[in-house]
Protein backbone atom coordinates (compact mmCIF):
# COMPACT_ATOMS: atom_id res chain seq x y z
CA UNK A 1 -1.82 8.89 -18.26
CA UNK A 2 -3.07 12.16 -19.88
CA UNK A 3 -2.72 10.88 -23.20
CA UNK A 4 -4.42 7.51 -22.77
CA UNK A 5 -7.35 9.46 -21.42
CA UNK A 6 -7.27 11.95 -24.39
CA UNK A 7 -7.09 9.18 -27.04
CA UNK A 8 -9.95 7.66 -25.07
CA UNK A 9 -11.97 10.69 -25.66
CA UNK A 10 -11.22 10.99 -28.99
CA UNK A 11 -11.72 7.46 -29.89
CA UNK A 12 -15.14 8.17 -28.08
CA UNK A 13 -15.90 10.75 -30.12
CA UNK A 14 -14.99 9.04 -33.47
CA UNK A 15 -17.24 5.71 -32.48
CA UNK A 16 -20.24 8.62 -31.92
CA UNK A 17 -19.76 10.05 -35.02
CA UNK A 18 -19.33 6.79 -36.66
CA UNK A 19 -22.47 5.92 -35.09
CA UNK A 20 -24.17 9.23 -36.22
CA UNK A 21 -22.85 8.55 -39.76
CA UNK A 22 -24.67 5.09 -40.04
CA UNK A 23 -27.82 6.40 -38.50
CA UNK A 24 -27.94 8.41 -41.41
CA UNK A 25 -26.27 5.81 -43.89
CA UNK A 26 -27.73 2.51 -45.24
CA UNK A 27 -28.72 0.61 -42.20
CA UNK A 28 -31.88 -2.65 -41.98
CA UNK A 29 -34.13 0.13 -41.22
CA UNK A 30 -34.27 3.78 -42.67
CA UNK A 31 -35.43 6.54 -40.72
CA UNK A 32 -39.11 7.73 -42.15
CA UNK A 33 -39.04 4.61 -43.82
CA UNK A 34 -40.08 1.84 -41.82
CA UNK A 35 -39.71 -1.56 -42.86
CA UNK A 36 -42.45 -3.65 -44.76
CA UNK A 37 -42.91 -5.44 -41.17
CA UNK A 38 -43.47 -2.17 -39.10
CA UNK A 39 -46.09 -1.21 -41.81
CA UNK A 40 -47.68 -4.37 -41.96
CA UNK A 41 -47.92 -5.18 -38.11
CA UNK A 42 -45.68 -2.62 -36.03
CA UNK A 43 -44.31 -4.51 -33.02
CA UNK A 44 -43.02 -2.79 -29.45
CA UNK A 45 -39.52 -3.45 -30.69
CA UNK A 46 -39.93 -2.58 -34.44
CA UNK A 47 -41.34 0.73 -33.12
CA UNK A 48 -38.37 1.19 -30.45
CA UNK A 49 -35.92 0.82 -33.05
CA UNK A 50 -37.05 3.33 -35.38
CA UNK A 51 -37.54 5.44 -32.54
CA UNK A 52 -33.79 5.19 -31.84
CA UNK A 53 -33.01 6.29 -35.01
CA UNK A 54 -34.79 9.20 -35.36
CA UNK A 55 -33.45 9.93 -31.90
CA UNK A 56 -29.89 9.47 -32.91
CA UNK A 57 -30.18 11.31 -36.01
CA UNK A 58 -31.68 14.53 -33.90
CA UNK A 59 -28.83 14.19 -31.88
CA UNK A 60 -30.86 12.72 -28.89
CA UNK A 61 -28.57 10.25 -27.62
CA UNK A 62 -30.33 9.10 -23.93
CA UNK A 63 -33.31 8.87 -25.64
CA UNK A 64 -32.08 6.86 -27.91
CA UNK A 65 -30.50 4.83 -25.73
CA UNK A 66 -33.45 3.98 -23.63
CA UNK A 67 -35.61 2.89 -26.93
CA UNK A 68 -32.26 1.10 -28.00
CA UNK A 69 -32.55 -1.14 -24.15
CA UNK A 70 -35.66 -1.70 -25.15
CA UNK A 71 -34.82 -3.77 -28.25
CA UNK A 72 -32.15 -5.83 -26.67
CA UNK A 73 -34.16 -7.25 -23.74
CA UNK A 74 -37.10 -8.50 -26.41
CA UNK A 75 -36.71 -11.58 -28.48
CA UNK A 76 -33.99 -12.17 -30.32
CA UNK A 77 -34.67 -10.24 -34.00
CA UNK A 78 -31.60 -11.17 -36.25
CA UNK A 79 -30.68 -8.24 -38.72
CA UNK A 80 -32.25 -5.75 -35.83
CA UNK A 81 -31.42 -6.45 -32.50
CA UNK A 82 -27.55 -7.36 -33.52
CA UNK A 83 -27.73 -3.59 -34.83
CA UNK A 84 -29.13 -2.24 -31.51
CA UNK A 85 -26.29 -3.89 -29.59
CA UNK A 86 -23.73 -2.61 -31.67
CA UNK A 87 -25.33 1.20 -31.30
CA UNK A 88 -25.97 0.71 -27.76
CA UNK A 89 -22.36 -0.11 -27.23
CA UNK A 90 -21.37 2.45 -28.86
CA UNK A 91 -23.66 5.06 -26.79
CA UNK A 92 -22.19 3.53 -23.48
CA UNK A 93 -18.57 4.82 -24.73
CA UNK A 94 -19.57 8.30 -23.89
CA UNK A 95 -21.26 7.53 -20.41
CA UNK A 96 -19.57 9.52 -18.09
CA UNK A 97 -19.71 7.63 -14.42
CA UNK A 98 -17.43 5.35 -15.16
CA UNK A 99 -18.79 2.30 -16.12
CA UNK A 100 -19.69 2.98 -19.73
CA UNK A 101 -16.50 1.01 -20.99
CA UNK A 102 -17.31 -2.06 -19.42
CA UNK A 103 -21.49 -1.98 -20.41
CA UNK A 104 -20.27 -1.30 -24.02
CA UNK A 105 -17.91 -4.00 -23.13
CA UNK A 106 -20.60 -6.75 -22.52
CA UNK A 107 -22.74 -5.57 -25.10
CA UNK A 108 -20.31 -6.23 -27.48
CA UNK A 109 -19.35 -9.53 -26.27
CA UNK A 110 -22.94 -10.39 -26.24
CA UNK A 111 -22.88 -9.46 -30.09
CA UNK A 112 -20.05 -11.61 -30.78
CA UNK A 113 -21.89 -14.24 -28.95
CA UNK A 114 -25.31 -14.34 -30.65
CA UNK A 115 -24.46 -13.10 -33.79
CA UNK A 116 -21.05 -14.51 -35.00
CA UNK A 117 -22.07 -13.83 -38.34
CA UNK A 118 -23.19 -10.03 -38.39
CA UNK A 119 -21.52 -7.39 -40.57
CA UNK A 120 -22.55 -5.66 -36.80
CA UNK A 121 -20.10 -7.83 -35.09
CA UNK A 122 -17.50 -7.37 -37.99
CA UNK A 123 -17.45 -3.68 -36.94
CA UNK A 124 -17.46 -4.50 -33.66
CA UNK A 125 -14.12 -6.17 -33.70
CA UNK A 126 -11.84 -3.31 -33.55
CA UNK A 127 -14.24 -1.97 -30.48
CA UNK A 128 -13.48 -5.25 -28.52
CA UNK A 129 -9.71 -4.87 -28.99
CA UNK A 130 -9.65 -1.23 -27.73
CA UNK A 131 -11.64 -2.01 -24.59
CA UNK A 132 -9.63 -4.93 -23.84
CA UNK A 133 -6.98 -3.16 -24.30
CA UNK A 134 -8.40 -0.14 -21.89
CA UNK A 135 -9.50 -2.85 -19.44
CA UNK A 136 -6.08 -4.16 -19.22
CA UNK A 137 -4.74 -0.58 -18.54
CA UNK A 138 -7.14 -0.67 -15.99
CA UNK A 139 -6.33 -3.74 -14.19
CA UNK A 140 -2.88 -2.50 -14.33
CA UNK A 141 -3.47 0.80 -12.62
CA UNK A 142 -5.40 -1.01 -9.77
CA UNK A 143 -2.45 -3.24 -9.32
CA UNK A 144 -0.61 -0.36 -8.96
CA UNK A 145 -2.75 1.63 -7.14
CA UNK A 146 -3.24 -1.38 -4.66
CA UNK A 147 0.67 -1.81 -4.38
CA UNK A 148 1.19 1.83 -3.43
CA UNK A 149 -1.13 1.75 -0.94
CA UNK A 150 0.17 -1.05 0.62
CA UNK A 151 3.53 0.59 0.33
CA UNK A 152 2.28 3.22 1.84
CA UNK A 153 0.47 1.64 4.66
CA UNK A 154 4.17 -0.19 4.90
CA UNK A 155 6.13 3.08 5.09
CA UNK A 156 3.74 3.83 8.15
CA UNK A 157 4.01 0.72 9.71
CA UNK A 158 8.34 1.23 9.52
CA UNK A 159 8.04 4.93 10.98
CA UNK A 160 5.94 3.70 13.87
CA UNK A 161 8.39 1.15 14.23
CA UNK A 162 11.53 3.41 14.01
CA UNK A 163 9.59 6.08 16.37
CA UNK A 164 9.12 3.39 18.78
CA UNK A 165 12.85 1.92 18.68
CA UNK A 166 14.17 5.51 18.91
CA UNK A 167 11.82 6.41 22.11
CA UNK A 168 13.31 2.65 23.72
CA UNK A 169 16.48 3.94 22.53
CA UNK A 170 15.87 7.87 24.58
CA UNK A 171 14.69 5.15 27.32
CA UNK A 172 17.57 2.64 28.25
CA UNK A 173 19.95 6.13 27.46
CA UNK A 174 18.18 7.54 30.36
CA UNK A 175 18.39 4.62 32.09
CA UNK A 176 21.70 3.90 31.88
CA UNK A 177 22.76 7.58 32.90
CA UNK A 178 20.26 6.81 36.00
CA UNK A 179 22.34 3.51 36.49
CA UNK A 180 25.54 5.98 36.19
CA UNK A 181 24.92 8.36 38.98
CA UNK A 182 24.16 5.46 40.78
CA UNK A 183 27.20 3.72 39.93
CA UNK A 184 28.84 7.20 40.97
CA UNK A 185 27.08 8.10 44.22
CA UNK A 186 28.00 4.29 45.45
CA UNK A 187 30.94 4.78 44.65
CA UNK A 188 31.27 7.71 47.17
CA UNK A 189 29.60 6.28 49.45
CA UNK A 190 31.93 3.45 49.30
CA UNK A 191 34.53 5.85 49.94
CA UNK A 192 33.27 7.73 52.70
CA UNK A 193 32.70 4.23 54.50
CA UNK A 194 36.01 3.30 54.23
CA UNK A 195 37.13 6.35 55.00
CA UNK A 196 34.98 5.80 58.58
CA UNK A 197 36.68 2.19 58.52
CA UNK A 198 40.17 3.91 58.82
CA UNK A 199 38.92 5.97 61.33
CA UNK A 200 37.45 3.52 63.41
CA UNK A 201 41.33 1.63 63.15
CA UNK A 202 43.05 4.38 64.31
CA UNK A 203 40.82 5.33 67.20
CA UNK A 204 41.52 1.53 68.02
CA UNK A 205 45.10 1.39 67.67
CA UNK A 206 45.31 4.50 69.85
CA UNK A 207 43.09 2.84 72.67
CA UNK A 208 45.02 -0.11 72.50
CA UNK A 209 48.09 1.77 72.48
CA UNK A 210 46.47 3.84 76.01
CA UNK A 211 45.29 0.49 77.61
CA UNK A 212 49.01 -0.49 77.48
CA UNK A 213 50.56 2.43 79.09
């Protein structure tokens, strides 16, 4: 388990810097250079997306991220918004609560979707296999998880059961030895009576035997 989430970390860290590298690499728009369409006409998502860059090159990753949102949920722009996906993805691989595999996830999916034909969703590929691979690791340890604690909450059930059979078990012992001294003191009784009985015979034969005389 400690090694899957290491080489998680580190393929984290690689995507980042592979991000970082192509911020600063060829890319549809060059930081400080905006495109003949910015120039001409800057739009809100033109704008956002160089923002992002310049964000990602400083090192300023959420703020980045937010101008990178920002892109994604305007109209489709082929050759720009299939870029933002891909870096947006990427950014999600370092989120730290949890969810960031499974937003990078989506995004990527949503790549493959609407832009089949990217060189973005060529290097996406090798993303996709990783997190479905992670997400099957993951769906594996909930199984898991899930079974143990219904073994567990088994293993409680059978020591409430075994505490209970042992207490009936102390029970009928004590009732039986009850039973037992019962058994016993009738017994005595039984022999005290017919101990009276003979009694009782004798001190009749002996008036009979008087009446006679």
């Amino acid at each position: 388990m400690r090694r899957t989430f290491l080489n998680h970390k580190l393929f984290i860290t690689l995507s980042l810097l592979l991000l970082a590298a192509l911020s600063e690499g060829s890319s549809m728009i060059r930081v400080g250079e905006p495109p003949p369409a910015v120039q001409a006409g800057p739009g809100h998502q033109e704008s956002c997306f160089v923002g992002a860059l310049q964000n990602l090159k400083a090192g300023k990753e959420r703020e980045a991220q937010t101008l990178l949102e920002e892109v994604i949920t305007g109209k489709p722009l082929p050759g720009m918004t299939d870029e933002a996906l891909f870096r947006l993805a990427v950014l999600h691989l370092g989120d730290e609560d949890g969810n960031g595999d499974t937003q990078a996830h989506a995004l990527l999916a949503r790549l493959q979707k609407e832009y089949p034909d990217s060189n973005w969703t060529q290097q996406a590929t090798p993303l996709i296999t990783y997190l479905d691979e992670v997400d099957g690791l993951r769906k594996a340890r909930e199984v898991l998880n899930t079974r143990w604690v219904q073994s567990q909450s088994q293993l409680r059930e059978s020591k409430h059961e075994v505490k209970t059979l042992l207490e009936r078990n102390l029970s009928l012992v004590r009732d039986n030895k009850e039973v037992q001294e019962r058994n016993h003191s009738l017994v005595r009784d039984n022999k005290e009576l017919q101990k009276r009985l003979d009694r009782l015979k004798d001190l009749d034969l002996e008036i009979e035997q008087k009446n006679r005389r």
